[in-house]
N, C-alpha and C. Protein backbone atom coordinates (compact mmCIF):
# COMPACT_ATOMS: atom_id res chain seq x y z
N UNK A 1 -24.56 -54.92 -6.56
CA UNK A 1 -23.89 -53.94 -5.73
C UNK A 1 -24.42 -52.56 -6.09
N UNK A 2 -24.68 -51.61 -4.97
CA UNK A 2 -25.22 -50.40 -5.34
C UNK A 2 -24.05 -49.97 -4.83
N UNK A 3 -24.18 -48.29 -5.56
CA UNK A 3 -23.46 -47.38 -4.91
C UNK A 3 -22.05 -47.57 -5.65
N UNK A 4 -21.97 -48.71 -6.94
CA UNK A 4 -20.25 -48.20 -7.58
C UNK A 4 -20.32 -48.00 -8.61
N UNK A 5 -19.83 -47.26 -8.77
CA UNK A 5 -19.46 -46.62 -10.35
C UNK A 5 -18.01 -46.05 -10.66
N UNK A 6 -17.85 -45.45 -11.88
CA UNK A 6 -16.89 -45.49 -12.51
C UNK A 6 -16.12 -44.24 -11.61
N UNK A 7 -16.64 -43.73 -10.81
CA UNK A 7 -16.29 -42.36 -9.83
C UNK A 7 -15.62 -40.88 -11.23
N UNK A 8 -15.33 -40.32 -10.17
CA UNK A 8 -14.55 -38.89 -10.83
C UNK A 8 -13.68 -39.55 -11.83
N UNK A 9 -14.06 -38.13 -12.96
CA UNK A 9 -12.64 -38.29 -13.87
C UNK A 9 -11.42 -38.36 -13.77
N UNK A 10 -10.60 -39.22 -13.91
CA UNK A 10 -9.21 -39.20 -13.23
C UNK A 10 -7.88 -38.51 -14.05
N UNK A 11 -8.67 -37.90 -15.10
CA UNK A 11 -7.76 -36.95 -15.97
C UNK A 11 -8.24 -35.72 -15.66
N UNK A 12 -6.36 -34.85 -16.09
CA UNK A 12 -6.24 -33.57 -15.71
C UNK A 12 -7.88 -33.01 -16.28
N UNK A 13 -8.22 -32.12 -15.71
CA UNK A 13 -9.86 -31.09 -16.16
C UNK A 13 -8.78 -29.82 -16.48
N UNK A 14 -9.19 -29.28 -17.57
CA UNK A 14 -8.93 -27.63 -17.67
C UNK A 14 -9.74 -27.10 -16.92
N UNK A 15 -9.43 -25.48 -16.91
CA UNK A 15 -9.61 -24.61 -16.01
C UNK A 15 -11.25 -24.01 -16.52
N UNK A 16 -12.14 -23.99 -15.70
CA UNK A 16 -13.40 -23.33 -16.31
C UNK A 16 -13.37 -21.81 -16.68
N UNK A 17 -12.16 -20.94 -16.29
CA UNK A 17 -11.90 -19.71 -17.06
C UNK A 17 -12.25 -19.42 -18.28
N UNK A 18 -11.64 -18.25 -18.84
CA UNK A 18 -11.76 -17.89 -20.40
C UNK A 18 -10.47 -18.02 -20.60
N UNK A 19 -10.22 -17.38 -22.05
CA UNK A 19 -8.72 -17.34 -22.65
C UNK A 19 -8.48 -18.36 -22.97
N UNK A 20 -6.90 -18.62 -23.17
CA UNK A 20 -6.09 -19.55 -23.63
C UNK A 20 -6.55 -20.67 -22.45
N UNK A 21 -6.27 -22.14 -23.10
CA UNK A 21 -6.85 -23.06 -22.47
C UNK A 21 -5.69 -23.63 -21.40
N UNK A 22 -5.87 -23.63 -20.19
CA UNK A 22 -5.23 -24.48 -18.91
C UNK A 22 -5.19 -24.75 -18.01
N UNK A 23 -4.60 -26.02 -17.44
CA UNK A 23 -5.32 -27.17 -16.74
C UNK A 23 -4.88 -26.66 -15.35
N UNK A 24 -6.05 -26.86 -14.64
CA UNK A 24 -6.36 -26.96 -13.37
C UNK A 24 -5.63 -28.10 -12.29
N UNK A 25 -4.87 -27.44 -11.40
CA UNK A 25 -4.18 -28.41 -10.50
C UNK A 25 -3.43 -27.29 -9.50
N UNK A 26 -2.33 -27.66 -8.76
CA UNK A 26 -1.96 -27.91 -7.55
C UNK A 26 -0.73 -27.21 -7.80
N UNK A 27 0.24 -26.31 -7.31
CA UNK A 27 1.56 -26.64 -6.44
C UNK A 27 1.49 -26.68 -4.85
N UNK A 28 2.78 -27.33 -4.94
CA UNK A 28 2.97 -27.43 -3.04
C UNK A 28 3.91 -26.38 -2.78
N UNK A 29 3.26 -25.70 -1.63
CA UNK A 29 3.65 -24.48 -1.34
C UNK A 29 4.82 -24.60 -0.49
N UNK A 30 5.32 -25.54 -0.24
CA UNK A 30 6.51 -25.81 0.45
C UNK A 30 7.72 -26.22 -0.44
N UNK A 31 7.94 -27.06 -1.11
CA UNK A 31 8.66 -27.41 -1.92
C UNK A 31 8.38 -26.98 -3.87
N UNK A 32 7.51 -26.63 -4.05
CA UNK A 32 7.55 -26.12 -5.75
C UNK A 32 6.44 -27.15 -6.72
N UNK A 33 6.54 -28.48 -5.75
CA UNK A 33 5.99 -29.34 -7.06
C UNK A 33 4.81 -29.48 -7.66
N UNK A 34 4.86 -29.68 -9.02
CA UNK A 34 3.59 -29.23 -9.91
C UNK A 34 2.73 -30.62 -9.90
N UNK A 35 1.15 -30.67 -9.44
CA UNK A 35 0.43 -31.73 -9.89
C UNK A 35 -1.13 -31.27 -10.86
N UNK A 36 -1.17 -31.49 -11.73
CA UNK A 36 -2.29 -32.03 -12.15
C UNK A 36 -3.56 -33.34 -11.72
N UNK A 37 -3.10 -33.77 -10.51
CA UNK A 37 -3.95 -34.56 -10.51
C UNK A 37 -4.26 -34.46 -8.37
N UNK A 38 -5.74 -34.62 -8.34
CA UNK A 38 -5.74 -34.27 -6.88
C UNK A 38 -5.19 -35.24 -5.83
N UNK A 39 -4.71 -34.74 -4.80
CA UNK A 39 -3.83 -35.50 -4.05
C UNK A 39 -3.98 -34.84 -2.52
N UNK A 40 -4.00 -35.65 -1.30
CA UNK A 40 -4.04 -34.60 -0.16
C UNK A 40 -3.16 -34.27 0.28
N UNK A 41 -1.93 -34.31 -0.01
CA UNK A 41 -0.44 -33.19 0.08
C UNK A 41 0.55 -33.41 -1.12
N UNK A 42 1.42 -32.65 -0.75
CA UNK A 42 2.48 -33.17 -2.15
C UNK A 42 3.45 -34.23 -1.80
N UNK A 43 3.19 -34.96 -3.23
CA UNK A 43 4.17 -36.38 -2.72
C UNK A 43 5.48 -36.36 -3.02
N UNK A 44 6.55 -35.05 -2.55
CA UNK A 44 7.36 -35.16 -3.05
C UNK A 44 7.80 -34.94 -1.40
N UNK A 45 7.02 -33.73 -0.74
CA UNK A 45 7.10 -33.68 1.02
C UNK A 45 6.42 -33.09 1.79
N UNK A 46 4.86 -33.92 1.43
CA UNK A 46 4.16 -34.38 2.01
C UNK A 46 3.42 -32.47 2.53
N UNK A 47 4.01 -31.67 2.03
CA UNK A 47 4.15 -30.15 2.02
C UNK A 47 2.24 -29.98 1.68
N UNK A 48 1.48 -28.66 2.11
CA UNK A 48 0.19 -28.19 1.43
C UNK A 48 -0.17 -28.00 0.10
N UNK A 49 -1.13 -28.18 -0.28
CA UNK A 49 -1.10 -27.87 -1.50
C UNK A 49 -2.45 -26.48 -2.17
N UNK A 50 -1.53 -25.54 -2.79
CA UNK A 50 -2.57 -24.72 -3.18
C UNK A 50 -2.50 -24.54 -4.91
N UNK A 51 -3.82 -24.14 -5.18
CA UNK A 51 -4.79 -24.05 -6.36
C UNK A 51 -3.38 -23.42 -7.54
N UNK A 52 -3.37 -23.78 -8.66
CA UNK A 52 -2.42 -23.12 -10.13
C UNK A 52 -3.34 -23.99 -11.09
N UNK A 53 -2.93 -22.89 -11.92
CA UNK A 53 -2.96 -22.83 -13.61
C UNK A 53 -1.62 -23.84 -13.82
N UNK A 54 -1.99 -24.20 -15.24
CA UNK A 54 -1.12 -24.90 -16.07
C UNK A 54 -0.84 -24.57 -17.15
N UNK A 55 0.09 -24.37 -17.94
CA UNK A 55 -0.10 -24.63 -19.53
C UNK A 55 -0.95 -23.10 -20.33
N UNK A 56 -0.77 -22.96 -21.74
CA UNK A 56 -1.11 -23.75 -22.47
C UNK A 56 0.34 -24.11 -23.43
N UNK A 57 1.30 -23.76 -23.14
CA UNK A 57 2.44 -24.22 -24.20
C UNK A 57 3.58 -25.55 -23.32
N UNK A 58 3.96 -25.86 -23.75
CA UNK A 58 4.74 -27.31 -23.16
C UNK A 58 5.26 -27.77 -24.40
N UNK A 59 6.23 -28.83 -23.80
CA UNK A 59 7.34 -29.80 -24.13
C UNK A 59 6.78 -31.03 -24.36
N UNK A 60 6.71 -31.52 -25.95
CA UNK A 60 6.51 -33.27 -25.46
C UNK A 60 7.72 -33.36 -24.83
N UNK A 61 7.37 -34.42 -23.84
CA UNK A 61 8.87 -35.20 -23.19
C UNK A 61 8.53 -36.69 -23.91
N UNK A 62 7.60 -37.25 -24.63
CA UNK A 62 7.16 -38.56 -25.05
C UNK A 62 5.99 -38.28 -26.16
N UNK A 63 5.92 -39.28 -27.47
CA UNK A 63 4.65 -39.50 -27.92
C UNK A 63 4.88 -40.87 -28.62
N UNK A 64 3.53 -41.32 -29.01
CA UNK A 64 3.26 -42.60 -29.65
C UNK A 64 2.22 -42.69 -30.61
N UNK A 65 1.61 -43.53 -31.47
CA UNK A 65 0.82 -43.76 -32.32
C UNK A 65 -0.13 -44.72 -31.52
N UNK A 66 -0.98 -44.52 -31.49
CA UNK A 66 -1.78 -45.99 -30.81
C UNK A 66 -2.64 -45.94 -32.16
N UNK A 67 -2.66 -47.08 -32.88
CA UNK A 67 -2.69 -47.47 -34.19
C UNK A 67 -4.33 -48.69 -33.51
N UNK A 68 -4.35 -49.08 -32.55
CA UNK A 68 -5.47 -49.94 -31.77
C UNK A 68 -6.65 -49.14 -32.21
N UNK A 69 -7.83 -50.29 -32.45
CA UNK A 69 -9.13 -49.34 -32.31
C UNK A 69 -9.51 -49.75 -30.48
N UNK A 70 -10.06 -48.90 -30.10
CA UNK A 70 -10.67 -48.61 -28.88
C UNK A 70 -12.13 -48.03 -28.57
N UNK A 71 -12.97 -48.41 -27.73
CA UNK A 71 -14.17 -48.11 -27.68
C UNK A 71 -13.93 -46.41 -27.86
N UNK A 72 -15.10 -45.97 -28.72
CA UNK A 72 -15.20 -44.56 -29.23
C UNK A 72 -14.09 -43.85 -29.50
N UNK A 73 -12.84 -44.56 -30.07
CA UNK A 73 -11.97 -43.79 -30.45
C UNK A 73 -11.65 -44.38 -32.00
N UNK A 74 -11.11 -43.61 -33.23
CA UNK A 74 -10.83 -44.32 -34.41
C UNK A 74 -9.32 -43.53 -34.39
N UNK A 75 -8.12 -44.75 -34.56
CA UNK A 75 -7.74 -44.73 -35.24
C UNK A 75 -6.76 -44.38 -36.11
N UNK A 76 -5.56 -43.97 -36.51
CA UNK A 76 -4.65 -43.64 -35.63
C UNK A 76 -4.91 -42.48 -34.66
N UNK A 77 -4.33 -42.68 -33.18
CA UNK A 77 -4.59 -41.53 -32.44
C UNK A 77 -2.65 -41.27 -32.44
N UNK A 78 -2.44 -40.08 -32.15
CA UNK A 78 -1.17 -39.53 -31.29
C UNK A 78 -1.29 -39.72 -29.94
N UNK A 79 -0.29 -40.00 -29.02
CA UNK A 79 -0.58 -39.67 -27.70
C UNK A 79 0.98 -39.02 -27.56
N UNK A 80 0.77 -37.78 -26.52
CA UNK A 80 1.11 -37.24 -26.19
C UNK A 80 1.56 -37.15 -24.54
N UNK A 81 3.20 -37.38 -23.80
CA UNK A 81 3.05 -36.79 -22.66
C UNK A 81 3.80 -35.39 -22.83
N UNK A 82 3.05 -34.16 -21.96
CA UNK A 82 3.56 -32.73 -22.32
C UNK A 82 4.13 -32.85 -21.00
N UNK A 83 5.32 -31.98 -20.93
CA UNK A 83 5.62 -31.51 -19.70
C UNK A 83 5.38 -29.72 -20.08
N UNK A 84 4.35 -29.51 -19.29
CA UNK A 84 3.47 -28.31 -19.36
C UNK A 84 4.67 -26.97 -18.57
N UNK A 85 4.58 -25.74 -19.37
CA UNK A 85 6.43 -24.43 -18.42
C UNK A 85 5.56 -24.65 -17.64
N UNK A 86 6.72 -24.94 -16.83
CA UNK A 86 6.87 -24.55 -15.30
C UNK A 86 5.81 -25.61 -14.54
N UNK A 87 5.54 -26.37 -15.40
CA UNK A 87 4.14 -27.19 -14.80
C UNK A 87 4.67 -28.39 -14.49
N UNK A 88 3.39 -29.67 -14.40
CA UNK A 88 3.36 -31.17 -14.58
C UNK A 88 3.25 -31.49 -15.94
N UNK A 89 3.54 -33.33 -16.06
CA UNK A 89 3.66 -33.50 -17.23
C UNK A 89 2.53 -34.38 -17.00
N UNK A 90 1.89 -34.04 -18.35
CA UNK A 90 -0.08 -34.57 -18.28
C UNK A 90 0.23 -35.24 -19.77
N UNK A 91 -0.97 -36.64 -19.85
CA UNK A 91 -0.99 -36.89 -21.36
C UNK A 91 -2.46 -36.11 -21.88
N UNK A 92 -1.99 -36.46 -23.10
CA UNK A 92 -3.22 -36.02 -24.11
C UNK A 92 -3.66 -36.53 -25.73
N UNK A 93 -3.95 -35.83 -26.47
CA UNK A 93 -3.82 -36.58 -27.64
C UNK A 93 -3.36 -35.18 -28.69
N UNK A 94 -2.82 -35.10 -29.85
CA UNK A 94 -2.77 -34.11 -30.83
C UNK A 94 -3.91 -34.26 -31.49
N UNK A 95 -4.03 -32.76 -31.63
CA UNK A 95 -5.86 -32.36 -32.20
C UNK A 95 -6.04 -32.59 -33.68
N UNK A 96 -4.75 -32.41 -34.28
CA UNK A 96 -4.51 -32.30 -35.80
C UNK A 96 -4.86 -33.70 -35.92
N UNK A 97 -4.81 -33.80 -37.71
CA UNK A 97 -5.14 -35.25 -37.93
C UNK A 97 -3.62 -35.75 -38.37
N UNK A 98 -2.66 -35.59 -38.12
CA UNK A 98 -1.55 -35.75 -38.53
C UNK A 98 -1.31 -37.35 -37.65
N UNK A 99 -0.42 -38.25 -38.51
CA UNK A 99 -0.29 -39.53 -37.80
C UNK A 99 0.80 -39.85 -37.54
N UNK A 100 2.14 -39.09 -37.43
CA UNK A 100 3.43 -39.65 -37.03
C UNK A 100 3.63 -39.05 -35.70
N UNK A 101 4.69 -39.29 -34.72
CA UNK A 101 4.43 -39.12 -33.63
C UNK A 101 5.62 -37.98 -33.50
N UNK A 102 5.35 -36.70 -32.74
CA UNK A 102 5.99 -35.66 -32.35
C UNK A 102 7.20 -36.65 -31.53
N UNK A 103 8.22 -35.48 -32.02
CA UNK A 103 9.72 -35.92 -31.46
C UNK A 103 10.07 -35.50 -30.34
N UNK A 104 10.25 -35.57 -29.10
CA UNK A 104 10.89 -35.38 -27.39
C UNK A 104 11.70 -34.05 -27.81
N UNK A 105 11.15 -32.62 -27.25
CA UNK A 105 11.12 -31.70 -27.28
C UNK A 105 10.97 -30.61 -28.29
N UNK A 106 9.46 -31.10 -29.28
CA UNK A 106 8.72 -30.66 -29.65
C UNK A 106 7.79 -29.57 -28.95
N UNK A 107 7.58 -28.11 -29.45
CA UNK A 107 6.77 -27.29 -28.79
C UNK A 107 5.24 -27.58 -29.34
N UNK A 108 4.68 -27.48 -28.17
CA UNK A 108 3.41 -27.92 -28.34
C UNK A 108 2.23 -26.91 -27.58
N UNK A 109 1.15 -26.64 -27.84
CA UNK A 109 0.31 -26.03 -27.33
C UNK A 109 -1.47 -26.69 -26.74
N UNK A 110 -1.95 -26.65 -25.65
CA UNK A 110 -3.03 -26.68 -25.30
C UNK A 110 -4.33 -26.22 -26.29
N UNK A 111 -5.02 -26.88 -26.77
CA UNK A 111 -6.15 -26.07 -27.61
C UNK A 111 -7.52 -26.56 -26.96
N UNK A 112 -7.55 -27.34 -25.98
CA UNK A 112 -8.54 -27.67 -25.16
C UNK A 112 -8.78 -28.96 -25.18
N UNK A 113 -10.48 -29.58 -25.13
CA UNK A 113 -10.56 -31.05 -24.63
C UNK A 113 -11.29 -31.54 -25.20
N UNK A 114 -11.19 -32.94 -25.64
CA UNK A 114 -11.98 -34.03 -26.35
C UNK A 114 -13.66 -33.84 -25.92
N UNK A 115 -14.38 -34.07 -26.93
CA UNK A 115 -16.18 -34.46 -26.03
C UNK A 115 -15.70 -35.63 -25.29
N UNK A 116 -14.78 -36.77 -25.31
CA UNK A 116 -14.33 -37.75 -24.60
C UNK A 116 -14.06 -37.07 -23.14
N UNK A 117 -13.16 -36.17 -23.20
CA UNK A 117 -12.35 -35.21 -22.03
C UNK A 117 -10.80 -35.39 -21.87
N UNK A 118 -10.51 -35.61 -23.00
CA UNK A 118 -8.93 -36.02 -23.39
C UNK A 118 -8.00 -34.55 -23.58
N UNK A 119 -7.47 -34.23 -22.92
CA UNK A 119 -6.55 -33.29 -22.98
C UNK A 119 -6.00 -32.88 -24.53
N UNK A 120 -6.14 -31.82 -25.42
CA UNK A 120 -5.85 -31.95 -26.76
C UNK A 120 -4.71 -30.98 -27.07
N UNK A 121 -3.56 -31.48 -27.92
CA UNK A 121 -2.39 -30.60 -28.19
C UNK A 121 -2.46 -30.09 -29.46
N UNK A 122 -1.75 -29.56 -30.25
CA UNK A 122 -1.33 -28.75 -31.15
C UNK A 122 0.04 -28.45 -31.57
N UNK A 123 0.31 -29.01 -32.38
CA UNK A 123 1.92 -28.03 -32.54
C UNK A 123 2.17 -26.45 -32.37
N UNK A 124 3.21 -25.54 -32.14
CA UNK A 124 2.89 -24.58 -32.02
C UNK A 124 3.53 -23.59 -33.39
């Protein structure tokens, strides 16, 4: 088969700006809602969607240990879901090497992205 591949990255991209690091996505200009991920209206009502910033400080609302090895990853990793002010809630991983998992409304900060392209947190 020609012509398939693994297509676009399907994780949030930060913003190619300067400054503090944050992610590139969407509100719907009709109703408020925040996406990080591209979509051709908002699925909350179906409303337009124009260009926002995200982040860089947020809320875990969730984290975990993934203790698994995985192709090019070692080991314990953190995973992280942030609910980004005023934003969407995107995963990522904590940048630190720390291995227990942040507690559900932990402040957390954006410090940028894996050579993988993994969204990376920070305590703040």
């Amino acid at each position: 088969m020609t012509g398939v591949g693994p297509g676009p990255d399907p994780r949030p991209q930060l913003s190619p700006g300067s400054g503090a690091p944050q992610v590139a996505g969407w509100v719907c200009t009709d109703c408020g809602h925040p996406l990080a991920l591209p979509a051709p209206w908002c699925p909350i009502c179906r409303g337009k969607l124009a260009d926002a910033l995200w982040g860089p400080a947020g809320q875990v609302w969730s984290s975990t240990v993934l203790r698994v090895p995985l192709p090019g990853r070692t080991p314990p990793m953190v995973l992280v879901y942030v609910d980004l002010d005023n934003g969407p809630r995107v995963l990522g991983h904590v940048a630190n090497a720390r291995v227990e998992r942040l507690h559900a409304g932990a402040r957390v900060a954006l410090t940028g992205a894996s050579p993988e392209g993994d969204l990376l947190f920070d305590t703040e």
